[in-house]
C-alpha atoms as a PDB file:
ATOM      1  CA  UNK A   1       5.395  -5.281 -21.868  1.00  0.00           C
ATOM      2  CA  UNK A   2       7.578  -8.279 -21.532  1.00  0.00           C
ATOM      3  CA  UNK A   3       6.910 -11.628 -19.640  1.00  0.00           C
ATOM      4  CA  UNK A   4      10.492 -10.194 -18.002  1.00  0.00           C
ATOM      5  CA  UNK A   5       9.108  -6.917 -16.686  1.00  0.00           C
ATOM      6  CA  UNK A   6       6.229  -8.433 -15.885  1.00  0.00           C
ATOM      7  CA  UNK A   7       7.965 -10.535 -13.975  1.00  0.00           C
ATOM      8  CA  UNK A   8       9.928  -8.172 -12.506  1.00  0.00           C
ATOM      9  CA  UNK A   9       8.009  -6.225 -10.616  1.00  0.00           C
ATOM     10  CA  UNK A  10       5.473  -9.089  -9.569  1.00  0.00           C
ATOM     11  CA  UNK A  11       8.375 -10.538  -7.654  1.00  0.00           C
ATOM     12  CA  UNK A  12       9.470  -7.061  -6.041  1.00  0.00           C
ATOM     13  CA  UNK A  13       6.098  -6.125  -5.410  1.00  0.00           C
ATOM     14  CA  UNK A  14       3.999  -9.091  -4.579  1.00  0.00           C
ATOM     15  CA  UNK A  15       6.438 -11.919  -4.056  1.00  0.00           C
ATOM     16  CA  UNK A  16       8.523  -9.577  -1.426  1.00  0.00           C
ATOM     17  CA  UNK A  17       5.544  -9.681   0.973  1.00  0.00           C
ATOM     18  CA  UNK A  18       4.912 -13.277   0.967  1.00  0.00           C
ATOM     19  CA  UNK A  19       8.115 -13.828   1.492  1.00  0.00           C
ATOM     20  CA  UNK A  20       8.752 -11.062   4.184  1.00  0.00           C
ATOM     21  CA  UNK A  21       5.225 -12.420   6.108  1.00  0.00           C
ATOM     22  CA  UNK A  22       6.023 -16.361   5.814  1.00  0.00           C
ATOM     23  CA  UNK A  23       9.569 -15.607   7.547  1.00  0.00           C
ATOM     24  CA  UNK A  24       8.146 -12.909   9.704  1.00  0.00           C
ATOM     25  CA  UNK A  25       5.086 -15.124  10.944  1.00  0.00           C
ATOM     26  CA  UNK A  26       6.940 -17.289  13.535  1.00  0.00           C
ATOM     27  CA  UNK A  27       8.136 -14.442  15.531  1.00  0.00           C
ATOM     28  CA  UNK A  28       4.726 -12.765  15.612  1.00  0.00           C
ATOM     29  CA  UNK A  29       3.122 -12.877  19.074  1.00  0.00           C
ATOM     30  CA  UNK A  30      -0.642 -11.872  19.850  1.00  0.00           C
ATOM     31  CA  UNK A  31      -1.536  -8.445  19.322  1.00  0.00           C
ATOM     32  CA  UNK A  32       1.381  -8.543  16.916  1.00  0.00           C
ATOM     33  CA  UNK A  33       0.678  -5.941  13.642  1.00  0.00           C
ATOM     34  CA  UNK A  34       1.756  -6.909   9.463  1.00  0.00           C
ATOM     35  CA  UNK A  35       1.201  -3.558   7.864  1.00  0.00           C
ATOM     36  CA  UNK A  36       1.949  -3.755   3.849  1.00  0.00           C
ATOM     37  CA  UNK A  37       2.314  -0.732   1.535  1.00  0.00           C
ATOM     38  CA  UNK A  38       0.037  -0.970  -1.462  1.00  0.00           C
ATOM     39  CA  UNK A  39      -1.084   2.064  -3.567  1.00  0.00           C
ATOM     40  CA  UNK A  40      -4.351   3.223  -4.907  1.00  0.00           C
ATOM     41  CA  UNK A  41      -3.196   2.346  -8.297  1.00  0.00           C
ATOM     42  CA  UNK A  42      -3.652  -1.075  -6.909  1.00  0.00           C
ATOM     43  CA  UNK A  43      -7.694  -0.150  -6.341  1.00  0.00           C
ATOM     44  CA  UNK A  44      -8.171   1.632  -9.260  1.00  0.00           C
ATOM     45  CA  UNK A  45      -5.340   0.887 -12.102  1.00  0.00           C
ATOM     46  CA  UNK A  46      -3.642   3.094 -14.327  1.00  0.00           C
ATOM     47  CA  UNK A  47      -3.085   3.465 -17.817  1.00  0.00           C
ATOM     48  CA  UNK A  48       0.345   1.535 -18.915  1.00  0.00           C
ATOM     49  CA  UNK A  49       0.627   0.350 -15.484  1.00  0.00           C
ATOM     50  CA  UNK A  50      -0.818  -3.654 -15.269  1.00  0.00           C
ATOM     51  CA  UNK A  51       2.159  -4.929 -14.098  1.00  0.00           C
ATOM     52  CA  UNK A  52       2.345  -2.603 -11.258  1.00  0.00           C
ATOM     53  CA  UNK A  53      -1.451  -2.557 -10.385  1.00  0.00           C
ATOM     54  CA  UNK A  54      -1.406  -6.411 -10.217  1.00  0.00           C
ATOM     55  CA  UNK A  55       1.082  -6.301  -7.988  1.00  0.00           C
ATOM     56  CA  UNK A  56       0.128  -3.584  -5.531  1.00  0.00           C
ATOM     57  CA  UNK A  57      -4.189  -5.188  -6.266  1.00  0.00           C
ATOM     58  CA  UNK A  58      -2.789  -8.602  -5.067  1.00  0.00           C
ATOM     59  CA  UNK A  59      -0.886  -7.132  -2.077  1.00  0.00           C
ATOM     60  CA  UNK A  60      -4.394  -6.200  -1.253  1.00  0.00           C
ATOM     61  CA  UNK A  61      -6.219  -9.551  -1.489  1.00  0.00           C
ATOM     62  CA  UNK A  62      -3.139 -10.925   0.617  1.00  0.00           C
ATOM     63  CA  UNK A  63      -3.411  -8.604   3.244  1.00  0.00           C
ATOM     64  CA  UNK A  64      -7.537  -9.228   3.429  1.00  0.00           C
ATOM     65  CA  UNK A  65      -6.694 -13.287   3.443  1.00  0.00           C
ATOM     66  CA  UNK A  66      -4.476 -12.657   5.924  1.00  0.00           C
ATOM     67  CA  UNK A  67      -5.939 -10.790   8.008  1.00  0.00           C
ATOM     68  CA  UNK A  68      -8.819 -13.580   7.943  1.00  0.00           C
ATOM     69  CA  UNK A  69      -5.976 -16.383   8.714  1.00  0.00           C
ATOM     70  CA  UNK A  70      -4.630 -14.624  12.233  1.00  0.00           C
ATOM     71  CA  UNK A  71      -7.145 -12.936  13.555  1.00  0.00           C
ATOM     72  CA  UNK A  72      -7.580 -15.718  15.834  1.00  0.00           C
ATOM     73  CA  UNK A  73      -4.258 -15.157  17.035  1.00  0.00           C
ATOM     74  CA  UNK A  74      -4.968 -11.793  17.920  1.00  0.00           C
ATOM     75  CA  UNK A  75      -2.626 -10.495  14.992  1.00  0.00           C
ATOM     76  CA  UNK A  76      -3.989  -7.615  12.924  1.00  0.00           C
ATOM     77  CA  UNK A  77      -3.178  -7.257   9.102  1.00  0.00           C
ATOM     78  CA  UNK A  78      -3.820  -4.266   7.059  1.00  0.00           C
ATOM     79  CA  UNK A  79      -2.223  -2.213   4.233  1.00  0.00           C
ATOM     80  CA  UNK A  80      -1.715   1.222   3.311  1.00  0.00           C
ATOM     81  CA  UNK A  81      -2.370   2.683  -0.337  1.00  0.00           C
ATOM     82  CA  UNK A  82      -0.689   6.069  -0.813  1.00  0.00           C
ATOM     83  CA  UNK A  83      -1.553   8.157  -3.746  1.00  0.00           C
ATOM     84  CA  UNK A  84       1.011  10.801  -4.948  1.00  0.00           C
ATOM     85  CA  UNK A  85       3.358  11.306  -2.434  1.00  0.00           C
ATOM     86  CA  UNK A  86       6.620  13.445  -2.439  1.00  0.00           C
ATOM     87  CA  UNK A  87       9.693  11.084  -3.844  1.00  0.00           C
ATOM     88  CA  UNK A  88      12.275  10.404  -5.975  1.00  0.00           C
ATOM     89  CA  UNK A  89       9.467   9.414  -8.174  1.00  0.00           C
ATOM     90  CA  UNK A  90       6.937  11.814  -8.430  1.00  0.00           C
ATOM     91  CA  UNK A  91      10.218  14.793  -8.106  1.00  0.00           C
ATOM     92  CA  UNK A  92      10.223  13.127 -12.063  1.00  0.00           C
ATOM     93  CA  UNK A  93       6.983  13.988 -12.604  1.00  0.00           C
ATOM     94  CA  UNK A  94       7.006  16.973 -15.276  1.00  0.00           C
ATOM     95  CA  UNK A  95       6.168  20.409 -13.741  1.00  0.00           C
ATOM     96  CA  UNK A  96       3.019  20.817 -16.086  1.00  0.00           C
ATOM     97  CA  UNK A  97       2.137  17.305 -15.106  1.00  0.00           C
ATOM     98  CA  UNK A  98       2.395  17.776 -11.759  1.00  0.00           C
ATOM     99  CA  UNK A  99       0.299  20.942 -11.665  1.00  0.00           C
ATOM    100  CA  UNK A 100      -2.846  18.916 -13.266  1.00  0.00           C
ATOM    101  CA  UNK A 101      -2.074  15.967 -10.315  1.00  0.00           C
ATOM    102  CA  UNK A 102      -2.547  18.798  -7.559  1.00  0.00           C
ATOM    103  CA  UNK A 103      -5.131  20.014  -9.640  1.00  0.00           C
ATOM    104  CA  UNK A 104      -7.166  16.667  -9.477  1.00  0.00           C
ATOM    105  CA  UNK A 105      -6.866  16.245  -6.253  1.00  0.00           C
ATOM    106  CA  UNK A 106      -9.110  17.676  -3.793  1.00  0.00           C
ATOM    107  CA  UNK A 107      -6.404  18.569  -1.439  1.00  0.00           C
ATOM    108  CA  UNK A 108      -4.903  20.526  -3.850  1.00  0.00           C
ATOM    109  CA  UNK A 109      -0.928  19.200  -3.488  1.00  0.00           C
ATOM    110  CA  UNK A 110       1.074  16.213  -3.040  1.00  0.00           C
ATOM    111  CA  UNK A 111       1.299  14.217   0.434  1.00  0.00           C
ATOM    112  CA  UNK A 112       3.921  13.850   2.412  1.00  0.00           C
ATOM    113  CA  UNK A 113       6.214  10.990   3.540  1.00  0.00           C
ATOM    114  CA  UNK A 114       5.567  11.383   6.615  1.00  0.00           C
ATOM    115  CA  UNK A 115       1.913  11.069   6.510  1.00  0.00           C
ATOM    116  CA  UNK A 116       2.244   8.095   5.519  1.00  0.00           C
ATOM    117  CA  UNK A 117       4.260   7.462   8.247  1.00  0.00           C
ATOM    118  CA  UNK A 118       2.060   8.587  10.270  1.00  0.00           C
ATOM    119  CA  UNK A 119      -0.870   5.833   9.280  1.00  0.00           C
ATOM    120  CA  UNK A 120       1.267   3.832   9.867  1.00  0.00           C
ATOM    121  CA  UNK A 121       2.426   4.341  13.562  1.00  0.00           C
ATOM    122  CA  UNK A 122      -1.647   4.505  13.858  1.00  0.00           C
ATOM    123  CA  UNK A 123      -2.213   0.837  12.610  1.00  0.00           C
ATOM    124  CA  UNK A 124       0.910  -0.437  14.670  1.00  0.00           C
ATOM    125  CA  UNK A 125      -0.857   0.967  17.873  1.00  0.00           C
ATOM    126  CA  UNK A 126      -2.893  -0.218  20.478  1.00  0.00           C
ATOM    127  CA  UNK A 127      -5.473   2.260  19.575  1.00  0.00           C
ATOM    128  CA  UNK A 128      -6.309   0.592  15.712  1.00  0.00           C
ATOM    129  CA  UNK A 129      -6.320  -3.112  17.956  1.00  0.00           C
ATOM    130  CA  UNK A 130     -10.063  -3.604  16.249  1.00  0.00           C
ATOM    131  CA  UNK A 131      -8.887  -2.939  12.639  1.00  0.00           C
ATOM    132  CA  UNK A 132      -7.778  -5.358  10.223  1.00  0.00           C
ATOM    133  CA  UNK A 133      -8.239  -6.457   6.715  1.00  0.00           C
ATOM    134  CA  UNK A 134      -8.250  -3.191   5.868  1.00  0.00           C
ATOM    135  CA  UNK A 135      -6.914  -0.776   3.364  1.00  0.00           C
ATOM    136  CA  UNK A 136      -6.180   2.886   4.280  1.00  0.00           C
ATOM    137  CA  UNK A 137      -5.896   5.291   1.540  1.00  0.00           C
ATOM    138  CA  UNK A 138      -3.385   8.090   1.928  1.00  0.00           C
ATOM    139  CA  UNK A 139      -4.639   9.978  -1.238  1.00  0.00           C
ATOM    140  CA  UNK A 140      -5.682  13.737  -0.435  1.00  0.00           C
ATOM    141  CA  UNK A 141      -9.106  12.469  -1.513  1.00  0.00           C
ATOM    142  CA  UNK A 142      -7.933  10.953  -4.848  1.00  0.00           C
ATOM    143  CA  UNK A 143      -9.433   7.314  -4.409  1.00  0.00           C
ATOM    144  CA  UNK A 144     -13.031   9.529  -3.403  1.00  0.00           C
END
């Protein structure tokens, strides 16, 4: 790959959350949440992918710093790694492709946007108020 795509995905992936947290952080009052999307390919890498698993790996080690950094402000900081979910991307994904995916993992099919969504809304509310620094795959049981 080039130092360019490198490059470009570093700063869409990884620079995008500093810069969305260091503008964000003022405004953030106690029992305030910073959720980031990672992806397991950030836990586990993938073939032709460095660029990408850097990124979404150091969104990780942010989040865990983070986390570290304002908990004594009462602020909680954890990410979310999704595995294949239904997109615009993995619609790309060729049929035959797909089918050995599903295959592989134990759910047997694709997730969905929303339950992603749905981890989400859980680590915003006051009931995940004793979680941070942590990573929550959405996977179907890929990352087991």
């Amino acid at each position: 790959m080039t130092q360019e795509e490198w490059n470009k995905v570093i700063d869409v992936n990884l620079n995008s959350i500093y810069n969305v947290t260091k503008n964000a952080l003022p405004l953030l009052q106690k029992n305030s949440r910073v959720i980031s999307i990672s992806s397991i390919v950030g836990l586990y890498g993938n073939f032709g992918q460095a660029n990408y698993a850097a990124s979404k790996a150091g969104i990780i080690g942010f989040t865990k710093s983070l986390a570290k950094e304002l908990g004594k402000y009462g602020i909680t900081v954890n990410a979310i790694a999704p595995g294949f979910i239904e997109s615009d991307m993995s619609n790309k994904i060729p049929f035959l492709r797909k089918k050995i995916v599903e295959w592989i993992i134990p759910l047997k099919r694709i997730g969905k946007p929303e339950e992603v969504a749905y981890a989400a809304a859980f680590l915003a509310s006051e009931d995940a108020s004793y979680i941070t620094g942590q990573v929550l795959s959405i996977s179907g049981g890929l990352s087991i």
